[in-house]
Protein backbone atom coordinates (compact mmCIF):
# COMPACT_ATOMS: atom_id res chain seq x y z
CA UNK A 1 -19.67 5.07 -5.78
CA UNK A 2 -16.57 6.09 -7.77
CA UNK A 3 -14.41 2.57 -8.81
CA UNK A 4 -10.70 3.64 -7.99
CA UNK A 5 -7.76 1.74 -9.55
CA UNK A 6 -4.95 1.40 -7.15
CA UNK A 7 -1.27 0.99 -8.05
CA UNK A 8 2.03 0.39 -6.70
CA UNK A 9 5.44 1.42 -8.14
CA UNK A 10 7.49 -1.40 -9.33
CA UNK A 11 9.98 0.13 -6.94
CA UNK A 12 8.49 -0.62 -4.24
CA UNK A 13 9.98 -3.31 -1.68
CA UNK A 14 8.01 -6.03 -0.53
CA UNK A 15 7.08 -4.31 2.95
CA UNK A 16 7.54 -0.60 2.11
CA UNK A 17 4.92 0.02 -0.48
CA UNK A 18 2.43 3.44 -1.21
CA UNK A 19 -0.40 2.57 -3.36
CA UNK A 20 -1.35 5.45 -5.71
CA UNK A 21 -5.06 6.35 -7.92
CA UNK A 22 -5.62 8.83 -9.56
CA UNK A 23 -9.52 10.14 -9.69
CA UNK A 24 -10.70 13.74 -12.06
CA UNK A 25 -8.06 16.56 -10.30
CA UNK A 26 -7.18 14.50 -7.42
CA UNK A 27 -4.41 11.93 -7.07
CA UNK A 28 -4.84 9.51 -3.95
CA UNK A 29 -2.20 7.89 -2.05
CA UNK A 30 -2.45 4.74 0.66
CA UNK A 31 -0.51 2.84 2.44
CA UNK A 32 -0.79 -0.70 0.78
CA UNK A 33 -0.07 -2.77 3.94
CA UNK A 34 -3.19 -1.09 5.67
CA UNK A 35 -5.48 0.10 2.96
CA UNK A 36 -8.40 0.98 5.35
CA UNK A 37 -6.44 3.31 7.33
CA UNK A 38 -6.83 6.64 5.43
CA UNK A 39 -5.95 8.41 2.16
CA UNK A 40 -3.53 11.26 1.58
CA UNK A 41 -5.26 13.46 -0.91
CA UNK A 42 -3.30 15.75 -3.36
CA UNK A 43 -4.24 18.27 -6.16
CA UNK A 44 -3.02 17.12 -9.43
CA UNK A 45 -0.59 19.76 -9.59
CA UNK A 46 0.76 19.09 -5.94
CA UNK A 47 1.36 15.76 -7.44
CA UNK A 48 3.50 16.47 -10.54
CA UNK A 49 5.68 19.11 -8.94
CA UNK A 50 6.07 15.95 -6.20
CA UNK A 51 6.94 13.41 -8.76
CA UNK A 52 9.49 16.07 -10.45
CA UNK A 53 11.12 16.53 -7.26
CA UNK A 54 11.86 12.83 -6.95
CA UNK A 55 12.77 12.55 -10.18
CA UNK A 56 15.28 15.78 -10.17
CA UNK A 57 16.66 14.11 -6.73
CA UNK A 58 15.62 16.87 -4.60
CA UNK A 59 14.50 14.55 -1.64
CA UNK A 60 17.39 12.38 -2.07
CA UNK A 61 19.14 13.62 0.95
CA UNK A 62 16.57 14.66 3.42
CA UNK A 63 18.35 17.10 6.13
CA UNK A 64 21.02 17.44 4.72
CA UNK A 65 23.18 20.52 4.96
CA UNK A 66 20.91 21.45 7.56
């Protein structure tokens, strides 16, 4: 059985939280206030180009312009 280290960004608010672990070419994502209820898996590089587009802003506005 693989141990998996969960985390949640300090950015989180106290109800609204994603827990994220990160396991060989695979990075996991829950959601912390029901941790049984399934896992979101993503590629490594799914993940990055993700996490860039957050960074960059590019989900800042969902819909808009649209």
């Amino acid at each position: 059985m693989v141990h998996l280290e969960w985390r949640k960004s300090s950015r989180s608010l106290k109800w609204e939280c994603v827990d994220v672990a990160f396991a060989d070419q695979a990075v996991l994502a829950r959601d912390s206030k029901r941790p049984g209820s399934g896992v979101l898996v993503f590629s490594a590089d799914v993940w990055r180009e993700f996490v860039g587009g957050l960074r960059s802003g590019r989900f800042d506005v969902l819909g808009a312009g649209e």
